[in-house]
PDB file of N, CA and C in Angstrom:
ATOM      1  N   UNK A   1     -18.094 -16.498 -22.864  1.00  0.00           N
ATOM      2  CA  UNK A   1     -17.901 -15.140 -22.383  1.00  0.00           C
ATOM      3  C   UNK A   1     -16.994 -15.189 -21.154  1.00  0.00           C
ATOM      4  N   UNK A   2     -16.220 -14.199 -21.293  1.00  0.00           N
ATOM      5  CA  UNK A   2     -14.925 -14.568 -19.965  1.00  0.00           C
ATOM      6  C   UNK A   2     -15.405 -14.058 -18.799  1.00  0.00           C
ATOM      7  N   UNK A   3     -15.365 -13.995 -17.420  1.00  0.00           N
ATOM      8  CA  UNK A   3     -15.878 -13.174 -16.486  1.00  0.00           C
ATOM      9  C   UNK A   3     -15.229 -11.717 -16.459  1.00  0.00           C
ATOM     10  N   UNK A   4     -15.789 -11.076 -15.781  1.00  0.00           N
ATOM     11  CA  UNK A   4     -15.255  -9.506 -15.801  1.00  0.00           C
ATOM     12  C   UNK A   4     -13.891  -9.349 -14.959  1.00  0.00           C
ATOM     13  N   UNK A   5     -13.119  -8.538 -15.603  1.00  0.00           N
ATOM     14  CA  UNK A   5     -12.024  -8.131 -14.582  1.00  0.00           C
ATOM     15  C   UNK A   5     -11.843  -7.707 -13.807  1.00  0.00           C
ATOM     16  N   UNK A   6     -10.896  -7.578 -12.871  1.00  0.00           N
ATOM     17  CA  UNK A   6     -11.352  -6.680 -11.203  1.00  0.00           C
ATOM     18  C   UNK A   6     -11.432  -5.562 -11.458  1.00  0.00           C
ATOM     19  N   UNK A   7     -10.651  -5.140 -12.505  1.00  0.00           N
ATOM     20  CA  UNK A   7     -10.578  -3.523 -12.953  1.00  0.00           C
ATOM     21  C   UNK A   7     -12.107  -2.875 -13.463  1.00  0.00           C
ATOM     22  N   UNK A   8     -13.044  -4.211 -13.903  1.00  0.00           N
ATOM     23  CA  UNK A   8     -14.345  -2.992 -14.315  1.00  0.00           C
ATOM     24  C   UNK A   8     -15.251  -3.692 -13.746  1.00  0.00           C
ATOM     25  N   UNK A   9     -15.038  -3.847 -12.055  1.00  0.00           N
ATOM     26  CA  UNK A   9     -16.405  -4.150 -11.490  1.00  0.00           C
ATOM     27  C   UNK A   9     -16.324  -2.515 -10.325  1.00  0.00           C
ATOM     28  N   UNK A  10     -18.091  -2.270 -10.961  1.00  0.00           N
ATOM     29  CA  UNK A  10     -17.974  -0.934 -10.325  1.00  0.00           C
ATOM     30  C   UNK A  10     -17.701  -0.864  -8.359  1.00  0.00           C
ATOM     31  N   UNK A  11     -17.493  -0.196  -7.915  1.00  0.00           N
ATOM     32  CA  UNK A  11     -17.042   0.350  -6.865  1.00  0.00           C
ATOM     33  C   UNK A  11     -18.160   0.566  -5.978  1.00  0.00           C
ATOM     34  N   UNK A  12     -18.003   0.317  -4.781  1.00  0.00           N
ATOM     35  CA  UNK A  12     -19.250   1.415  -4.140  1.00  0.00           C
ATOM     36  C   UNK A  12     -18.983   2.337  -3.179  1.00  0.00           C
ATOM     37  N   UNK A  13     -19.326   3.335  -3.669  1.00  0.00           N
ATOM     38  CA  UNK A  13     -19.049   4.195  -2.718  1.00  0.00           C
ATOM     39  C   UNK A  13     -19.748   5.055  -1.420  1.00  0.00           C
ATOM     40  N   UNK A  14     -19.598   5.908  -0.819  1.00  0.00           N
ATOM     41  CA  UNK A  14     -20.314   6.197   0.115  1.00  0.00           C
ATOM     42  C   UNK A  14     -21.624   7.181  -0.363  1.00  0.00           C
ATOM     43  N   UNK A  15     -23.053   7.789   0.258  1.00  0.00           N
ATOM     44  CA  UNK A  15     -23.582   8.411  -0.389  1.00  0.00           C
ATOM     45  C   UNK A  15     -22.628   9.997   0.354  1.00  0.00           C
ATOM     46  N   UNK A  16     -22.150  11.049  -0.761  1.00  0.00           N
ATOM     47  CA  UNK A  16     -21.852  12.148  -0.172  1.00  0.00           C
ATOM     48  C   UNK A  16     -22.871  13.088   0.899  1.00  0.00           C
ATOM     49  N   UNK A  17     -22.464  13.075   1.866  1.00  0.00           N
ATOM     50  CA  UNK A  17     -23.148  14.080   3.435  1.00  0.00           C
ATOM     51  C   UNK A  17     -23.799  14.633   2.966  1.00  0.00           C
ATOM     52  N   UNK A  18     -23.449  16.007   1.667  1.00  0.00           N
ATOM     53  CA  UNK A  18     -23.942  17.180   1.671  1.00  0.00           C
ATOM     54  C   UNK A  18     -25.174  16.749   0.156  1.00  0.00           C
ATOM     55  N   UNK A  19     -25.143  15.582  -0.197  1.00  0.00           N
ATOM     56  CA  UNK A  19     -26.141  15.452  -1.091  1.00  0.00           C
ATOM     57  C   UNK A  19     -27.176  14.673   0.183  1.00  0.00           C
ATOM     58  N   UNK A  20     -27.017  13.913   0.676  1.00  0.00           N
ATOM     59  CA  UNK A  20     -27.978  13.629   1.128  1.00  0.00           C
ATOM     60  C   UNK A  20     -28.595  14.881   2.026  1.00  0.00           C
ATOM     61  N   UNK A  21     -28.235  15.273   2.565  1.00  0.00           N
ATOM     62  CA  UNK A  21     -28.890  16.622   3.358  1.00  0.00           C
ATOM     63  C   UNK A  21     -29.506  17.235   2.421  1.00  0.00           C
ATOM     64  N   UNK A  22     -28.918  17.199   0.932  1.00  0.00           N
ATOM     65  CA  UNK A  22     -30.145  18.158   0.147  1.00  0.00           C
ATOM     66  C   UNK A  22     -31.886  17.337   0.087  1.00  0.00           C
ATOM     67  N   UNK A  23     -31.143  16.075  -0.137  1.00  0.00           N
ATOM     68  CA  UNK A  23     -32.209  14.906  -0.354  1.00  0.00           C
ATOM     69  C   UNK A  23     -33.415  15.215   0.921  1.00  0.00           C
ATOM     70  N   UNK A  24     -32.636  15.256   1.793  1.00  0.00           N
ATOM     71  CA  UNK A  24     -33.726  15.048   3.332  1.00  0.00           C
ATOM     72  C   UNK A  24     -34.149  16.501   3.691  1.00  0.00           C
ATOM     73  N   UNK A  25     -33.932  17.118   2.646  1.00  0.00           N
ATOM     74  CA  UNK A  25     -34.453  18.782   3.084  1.00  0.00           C
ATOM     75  C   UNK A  25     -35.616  18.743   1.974  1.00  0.00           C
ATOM     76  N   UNK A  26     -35.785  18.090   1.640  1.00  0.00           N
ATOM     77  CA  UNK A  26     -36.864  17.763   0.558  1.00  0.00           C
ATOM     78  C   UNK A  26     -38.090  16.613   1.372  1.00  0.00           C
ATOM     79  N   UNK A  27     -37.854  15.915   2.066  1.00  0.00           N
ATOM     80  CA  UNK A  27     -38.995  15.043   2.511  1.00  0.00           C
ATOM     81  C   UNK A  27     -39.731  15.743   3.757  1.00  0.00           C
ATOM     82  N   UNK A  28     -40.946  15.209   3.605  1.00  0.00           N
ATOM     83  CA  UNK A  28     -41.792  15.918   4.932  1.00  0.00           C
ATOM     84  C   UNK A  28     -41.156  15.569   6.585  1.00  0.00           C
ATOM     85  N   UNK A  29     -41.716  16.489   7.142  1.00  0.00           N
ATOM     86  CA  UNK A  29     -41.288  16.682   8.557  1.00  0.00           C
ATOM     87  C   UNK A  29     -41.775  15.049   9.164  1.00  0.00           C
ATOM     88  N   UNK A  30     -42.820  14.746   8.806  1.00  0.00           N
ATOM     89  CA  UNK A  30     -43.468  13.103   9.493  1.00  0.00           C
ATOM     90  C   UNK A  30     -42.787  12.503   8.850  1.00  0.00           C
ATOM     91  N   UNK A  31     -42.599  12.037   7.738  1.00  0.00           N
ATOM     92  CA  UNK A  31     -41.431  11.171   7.821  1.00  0.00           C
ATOM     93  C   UNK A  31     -39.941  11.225   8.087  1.00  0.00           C
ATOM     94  N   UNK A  32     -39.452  12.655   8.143  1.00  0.00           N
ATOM     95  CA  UNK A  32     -38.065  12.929   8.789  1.00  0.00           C
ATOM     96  C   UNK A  32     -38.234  11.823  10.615  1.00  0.00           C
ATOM     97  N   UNK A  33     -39.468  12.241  11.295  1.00  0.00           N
ATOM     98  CA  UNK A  33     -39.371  11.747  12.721  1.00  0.00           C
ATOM     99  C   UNK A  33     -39.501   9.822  12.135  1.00  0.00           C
ATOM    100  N   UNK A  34     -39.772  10.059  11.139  1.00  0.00           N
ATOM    101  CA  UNK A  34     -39.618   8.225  10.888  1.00  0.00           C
ATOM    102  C   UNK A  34     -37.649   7.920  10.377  1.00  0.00           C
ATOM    103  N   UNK A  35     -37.391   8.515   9.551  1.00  0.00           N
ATOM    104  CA  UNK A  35     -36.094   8.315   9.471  1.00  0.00           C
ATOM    105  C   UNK A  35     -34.750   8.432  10.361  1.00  0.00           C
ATOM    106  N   UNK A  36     -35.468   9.401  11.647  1.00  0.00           N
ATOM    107  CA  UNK A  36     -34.542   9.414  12.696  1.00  0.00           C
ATOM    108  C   UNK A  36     -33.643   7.913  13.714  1.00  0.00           C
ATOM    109  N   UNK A  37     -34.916   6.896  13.384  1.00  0.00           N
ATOM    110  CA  UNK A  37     -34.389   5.599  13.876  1.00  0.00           C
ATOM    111  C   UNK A  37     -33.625   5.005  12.887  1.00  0.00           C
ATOM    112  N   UNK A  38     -33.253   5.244  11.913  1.00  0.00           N
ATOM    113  CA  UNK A  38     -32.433   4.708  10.833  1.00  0.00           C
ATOM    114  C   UNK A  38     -31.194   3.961  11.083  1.00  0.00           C
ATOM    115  N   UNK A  39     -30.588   5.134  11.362  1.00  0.00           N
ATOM    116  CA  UNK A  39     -28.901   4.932  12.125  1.00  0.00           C
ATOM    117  C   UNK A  39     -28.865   6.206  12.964  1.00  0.00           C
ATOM    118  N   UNK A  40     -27.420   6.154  14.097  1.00  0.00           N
ATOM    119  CA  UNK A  40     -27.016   7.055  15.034  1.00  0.00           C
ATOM    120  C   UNK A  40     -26.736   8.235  14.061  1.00  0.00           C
ATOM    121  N   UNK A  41     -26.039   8.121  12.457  1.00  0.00           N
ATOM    122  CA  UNK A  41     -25.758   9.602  12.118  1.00  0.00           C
ATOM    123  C   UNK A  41     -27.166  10.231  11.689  1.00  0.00           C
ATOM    124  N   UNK A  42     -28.212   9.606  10.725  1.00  0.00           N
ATOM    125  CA  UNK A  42     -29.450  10.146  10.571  1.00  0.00           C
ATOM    126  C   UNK A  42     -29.729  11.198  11.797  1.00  0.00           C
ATOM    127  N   UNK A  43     -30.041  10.249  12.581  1.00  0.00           N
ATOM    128  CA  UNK A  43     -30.911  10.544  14.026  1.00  0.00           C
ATOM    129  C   UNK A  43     -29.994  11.913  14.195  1.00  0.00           C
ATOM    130  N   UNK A  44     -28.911  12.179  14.273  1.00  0.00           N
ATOM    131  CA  UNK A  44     -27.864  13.832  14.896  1.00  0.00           C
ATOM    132  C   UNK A  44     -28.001  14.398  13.701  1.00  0.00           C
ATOM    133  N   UNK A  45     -28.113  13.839  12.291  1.00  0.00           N
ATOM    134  CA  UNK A  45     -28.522  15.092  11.104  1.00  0.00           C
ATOM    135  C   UNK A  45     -29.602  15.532  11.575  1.00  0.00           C
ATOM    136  N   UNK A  46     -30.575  14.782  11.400  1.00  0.00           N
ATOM    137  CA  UNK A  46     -31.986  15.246  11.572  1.00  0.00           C
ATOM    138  C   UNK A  46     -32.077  15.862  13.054  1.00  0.00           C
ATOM    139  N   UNK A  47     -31.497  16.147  13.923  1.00  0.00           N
ATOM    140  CA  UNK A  47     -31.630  16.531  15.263  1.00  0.00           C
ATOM    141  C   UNK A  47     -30.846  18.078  15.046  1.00  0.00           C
ATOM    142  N   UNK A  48     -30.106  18.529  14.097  1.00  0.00           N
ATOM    143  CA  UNK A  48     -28.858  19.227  13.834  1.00  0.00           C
ATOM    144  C   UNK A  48     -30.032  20.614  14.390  1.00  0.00           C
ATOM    145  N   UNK A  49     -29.648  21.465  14.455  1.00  0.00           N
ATOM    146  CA  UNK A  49     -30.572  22.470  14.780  1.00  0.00           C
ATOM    147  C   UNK A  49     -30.318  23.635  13.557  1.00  0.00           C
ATOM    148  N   UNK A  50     -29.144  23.142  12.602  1.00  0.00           N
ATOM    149  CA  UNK A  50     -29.620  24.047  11.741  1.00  0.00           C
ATOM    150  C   UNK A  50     -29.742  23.781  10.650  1.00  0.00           C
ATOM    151  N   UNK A  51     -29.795  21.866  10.430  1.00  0.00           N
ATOM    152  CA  UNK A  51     -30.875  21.112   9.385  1.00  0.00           C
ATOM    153  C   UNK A  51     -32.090  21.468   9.869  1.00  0.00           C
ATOM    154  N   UNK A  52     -32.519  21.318  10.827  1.00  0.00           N
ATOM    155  CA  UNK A  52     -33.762  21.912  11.329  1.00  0.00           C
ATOM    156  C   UNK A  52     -34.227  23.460  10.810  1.00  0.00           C
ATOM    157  N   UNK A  53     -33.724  24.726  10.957  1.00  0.00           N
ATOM    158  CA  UNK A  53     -33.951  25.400  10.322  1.00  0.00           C
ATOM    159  C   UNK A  53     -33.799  25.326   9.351  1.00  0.00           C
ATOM    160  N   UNK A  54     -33.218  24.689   8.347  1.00  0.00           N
ATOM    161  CA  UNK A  54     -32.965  24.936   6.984  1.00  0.00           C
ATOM    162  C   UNK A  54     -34.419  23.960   6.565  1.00  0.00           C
ATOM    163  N   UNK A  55     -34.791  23.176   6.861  1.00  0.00           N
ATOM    164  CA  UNK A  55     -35.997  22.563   6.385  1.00  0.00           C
ATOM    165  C   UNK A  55     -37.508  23.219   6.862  1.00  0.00           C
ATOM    166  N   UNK A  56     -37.722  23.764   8.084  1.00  0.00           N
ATOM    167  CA  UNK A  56     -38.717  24.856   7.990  1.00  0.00           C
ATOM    168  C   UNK A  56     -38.588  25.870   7.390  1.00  0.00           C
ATOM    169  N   UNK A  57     -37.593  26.507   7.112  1.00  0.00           N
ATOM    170  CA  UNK A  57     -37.661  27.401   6.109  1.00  0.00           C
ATOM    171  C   UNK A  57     -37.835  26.902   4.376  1.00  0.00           C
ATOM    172  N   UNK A  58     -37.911  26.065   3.983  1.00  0.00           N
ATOM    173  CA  UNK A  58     -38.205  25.116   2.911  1.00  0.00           C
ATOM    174  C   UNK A  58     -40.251  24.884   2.891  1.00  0.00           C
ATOM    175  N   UNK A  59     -40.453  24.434   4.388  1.00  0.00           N
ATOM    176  CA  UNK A  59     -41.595  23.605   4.622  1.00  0.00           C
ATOM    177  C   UNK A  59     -42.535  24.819   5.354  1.00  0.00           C
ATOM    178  N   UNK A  60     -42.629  26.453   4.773  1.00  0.00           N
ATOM    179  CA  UNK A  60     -43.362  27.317   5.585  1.00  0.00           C
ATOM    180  C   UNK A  60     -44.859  26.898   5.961  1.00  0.00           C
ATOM    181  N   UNK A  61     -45.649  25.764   4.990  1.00  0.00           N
ATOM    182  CA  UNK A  61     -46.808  26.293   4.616  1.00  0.00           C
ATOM    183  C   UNK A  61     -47.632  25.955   6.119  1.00  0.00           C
ATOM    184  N   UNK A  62     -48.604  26.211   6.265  1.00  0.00           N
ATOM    185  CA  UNK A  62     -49.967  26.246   7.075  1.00  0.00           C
ATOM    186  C   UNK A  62     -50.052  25.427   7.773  1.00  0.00           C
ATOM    187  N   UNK A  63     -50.557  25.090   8.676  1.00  0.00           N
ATOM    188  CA  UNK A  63     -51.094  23.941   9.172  1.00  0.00           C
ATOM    189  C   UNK A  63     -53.066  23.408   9.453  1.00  0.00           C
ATOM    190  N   UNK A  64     -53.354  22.988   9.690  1.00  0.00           N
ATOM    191  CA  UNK A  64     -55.109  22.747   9.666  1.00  0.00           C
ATOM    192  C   UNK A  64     -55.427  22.150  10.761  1.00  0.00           C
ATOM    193  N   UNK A  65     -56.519  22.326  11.363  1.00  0.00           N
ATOM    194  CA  UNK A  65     -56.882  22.113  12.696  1.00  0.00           C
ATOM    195  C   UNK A  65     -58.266  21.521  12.619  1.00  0.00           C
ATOM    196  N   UNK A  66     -58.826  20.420  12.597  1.00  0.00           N
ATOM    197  CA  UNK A  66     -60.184  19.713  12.490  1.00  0.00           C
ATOM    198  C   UNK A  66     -60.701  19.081  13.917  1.00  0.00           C
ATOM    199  N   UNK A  67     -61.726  19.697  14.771  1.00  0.00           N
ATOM    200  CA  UNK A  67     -62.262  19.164  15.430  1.00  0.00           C
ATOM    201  C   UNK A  67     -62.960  18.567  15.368  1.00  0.00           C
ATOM    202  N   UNK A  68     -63.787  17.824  16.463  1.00  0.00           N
ATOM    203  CA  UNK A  68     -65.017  16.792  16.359  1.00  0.00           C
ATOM    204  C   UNK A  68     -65.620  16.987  17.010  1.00  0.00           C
ATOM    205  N   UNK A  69     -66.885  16.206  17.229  1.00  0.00           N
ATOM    206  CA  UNK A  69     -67.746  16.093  18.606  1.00  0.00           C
ATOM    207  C   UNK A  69     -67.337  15.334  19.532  1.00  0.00           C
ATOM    208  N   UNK A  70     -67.330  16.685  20.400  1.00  0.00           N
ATOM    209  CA  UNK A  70     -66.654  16.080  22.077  1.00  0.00           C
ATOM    210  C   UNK A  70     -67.893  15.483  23.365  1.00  0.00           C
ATOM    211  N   UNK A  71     -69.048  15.490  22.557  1.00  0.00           N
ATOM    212  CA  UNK A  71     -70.205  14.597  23.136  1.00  0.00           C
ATOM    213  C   UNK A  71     -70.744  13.533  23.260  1.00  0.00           C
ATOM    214  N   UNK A  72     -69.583  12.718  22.175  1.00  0.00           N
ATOM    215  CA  UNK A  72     -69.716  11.496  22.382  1.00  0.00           C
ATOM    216  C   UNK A  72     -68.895  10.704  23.336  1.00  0.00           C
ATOM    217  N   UNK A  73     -69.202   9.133  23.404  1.00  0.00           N
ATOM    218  CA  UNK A  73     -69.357   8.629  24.568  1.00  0.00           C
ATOM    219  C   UNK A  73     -67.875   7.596  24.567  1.00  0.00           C
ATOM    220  N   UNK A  74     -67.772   7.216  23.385  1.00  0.00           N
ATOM    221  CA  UNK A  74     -66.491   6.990  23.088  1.00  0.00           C
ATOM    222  C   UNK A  74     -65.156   7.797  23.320  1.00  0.00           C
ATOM    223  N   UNK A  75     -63.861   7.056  23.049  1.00  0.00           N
ATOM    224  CA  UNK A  75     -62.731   7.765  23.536  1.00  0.00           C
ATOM    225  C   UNK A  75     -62.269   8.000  22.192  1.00  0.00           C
ATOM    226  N   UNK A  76     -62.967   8.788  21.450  1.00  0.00           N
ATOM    227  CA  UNK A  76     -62.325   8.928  19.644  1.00  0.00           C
ATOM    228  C   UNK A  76     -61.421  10.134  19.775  1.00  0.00           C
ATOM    229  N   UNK A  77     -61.025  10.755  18.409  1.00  0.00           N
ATOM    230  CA  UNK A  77     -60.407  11.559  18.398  1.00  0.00           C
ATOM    231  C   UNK A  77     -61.136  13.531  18.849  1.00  0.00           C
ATOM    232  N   UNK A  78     -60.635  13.879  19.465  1.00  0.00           N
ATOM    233  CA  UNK A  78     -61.027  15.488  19.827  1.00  0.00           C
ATOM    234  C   UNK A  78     -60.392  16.050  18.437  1.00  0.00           C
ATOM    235  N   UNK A  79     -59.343  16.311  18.358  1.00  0.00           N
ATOM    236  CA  UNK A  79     -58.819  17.124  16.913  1.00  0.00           C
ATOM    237  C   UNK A  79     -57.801  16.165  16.118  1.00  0.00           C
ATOM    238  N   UNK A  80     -57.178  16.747  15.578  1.00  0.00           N
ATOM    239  CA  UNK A  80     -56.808  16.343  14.014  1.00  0.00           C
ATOM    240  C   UNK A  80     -55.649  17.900  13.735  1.00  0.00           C
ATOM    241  N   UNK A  81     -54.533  17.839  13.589  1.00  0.00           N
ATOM    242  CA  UNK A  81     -53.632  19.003  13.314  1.00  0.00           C
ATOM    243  C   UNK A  81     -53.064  18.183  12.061  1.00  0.00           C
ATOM    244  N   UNK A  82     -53.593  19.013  10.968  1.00  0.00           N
ATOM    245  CA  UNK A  82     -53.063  18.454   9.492  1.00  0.00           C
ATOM    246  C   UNK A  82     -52.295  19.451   8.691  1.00  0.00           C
ATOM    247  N   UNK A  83     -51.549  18.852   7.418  1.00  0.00           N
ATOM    248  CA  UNK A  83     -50.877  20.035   6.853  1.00  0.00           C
ATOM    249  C   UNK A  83     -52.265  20.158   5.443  1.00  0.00           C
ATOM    250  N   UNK A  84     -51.537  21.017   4.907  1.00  0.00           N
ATOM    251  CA  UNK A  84     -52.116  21.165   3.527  1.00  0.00           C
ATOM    252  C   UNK A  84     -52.730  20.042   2.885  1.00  0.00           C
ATOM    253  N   UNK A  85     -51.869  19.070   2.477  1.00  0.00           N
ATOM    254  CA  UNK A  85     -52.069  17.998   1.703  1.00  0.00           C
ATOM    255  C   UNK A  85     -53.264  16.742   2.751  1.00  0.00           C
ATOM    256  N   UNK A  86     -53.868  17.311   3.642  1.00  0.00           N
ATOM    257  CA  UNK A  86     -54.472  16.611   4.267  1.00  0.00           C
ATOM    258  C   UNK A  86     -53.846  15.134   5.327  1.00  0.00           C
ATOM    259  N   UNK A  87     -52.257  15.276   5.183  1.00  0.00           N
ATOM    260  CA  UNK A  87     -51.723  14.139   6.774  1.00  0.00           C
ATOM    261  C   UNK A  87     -52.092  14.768   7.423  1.00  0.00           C
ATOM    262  N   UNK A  88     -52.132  13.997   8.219  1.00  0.00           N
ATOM    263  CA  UNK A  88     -52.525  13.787   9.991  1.00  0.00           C
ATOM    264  C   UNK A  88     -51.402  13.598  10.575  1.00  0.00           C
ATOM    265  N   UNK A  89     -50.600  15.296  11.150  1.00  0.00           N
ATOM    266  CA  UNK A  89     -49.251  15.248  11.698  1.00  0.00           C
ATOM    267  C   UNK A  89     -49.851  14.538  13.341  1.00  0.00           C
ATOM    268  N   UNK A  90     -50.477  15.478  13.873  1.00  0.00           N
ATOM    269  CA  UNK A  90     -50.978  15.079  15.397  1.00  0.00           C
ATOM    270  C   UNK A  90     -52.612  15.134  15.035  1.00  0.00           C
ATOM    271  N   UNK A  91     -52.591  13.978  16.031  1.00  0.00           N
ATOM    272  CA  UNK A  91     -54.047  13.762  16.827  1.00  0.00           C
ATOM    273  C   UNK A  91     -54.194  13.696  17.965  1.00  0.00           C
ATOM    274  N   UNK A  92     -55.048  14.918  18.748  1.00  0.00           N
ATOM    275  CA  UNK A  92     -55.200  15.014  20.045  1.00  0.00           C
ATOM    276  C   UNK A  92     -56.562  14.082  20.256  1.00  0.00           C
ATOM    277  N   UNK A  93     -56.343  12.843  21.181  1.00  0.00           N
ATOM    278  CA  UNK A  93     -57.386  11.509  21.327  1.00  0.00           C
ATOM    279  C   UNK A  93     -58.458  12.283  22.710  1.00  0.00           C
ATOM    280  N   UNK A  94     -59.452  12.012  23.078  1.00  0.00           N
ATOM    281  CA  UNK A  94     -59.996  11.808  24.642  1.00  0.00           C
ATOM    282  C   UNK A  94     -59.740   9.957  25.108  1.00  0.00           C
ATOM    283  N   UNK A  95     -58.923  10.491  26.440  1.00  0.00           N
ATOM    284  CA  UNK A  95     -59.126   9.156  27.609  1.00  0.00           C
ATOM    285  C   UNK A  95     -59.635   9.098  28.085  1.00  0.00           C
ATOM    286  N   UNK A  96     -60.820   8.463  28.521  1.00  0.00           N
ATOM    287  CA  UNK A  96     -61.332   9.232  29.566  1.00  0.00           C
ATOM    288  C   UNK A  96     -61.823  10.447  29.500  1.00  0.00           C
ATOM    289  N   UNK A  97     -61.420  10.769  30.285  1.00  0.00           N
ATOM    290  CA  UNK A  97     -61.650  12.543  31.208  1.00  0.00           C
ATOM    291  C   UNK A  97     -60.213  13.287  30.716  1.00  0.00           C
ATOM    292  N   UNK A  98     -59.476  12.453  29.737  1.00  0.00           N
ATOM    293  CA  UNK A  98     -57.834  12.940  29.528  1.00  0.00           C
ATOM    294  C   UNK A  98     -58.036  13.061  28.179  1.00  0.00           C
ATOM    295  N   UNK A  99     -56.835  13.630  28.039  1.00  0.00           N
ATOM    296  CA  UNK A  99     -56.577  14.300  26.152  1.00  0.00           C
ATOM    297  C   UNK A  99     -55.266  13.481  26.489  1.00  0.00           C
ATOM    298  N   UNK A 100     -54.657  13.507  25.248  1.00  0.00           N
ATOM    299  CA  UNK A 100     -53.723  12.251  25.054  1.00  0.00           C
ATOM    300  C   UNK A 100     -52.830  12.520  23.654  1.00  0.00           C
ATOM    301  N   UNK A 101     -52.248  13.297  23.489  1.00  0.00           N
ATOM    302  CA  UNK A 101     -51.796  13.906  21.906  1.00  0.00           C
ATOM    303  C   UNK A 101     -50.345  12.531  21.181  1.00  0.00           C
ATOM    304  N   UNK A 102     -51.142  12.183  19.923  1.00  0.00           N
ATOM    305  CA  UNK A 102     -49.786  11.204  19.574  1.00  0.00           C
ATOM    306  C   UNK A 102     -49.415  11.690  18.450  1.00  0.00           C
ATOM    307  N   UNK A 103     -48.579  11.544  17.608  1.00  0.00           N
ATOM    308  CA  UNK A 103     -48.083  11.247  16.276  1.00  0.00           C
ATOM    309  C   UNK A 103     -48.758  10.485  15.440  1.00  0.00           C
ATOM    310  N   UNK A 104     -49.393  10.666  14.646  1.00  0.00           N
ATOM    311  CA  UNK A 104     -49.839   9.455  13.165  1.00  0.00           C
ATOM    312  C   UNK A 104     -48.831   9.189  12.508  1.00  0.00           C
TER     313      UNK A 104
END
């Protein structure tokens, strides 16, 4: 079998801007803040302020709010801010005598 010619080894090309923006208007908001470290252009798409609107207006739905018992003695979690599908966008922790809100 002869090897292939230069003429039919496929090409690669770039992914087109405006498809990927459709692509990333489709994934959730928690992992958009994960894809922002990707590369420098990700990070200014995803920062764009009107990729930003265009994906909350996509992503209207609800959000959920689960508290706990704040009588215990441990530094566990106080709440829980979830979407629909049950992630855990934020968790507000106790420090101490402090609240402490991170990202999951």
């Amino acid at each position: 079998m002869a090897p292939p010619s230069p003429d039919s080894r496929a090409t690669v090309r770039p992914f087109p801007l405006d498809a990927l923006y459709e692509v990333l208007l489709r994934v959730p908001a928690k992992d958009l803040c994960r894809f922002r470290a990707v590369c420098r252009p990700w990070r200014s798409l995803l920062s764009d302020p009107h990729f930003v609107a265009a994906h909350a207006a996509r992503h209207p739905g609800p959000l959920i709010v689960a508290g706990y018992d704040t009588d215990r003695s441990d530094a566990g979690p106080l709440l829980d801010i979830m979407d629909l599908s049950g992630r855990v966008i934020k968790r507000v922790v106790a420090l101490g005598s402090f609240w402490a809100a991170r990202m999951e």
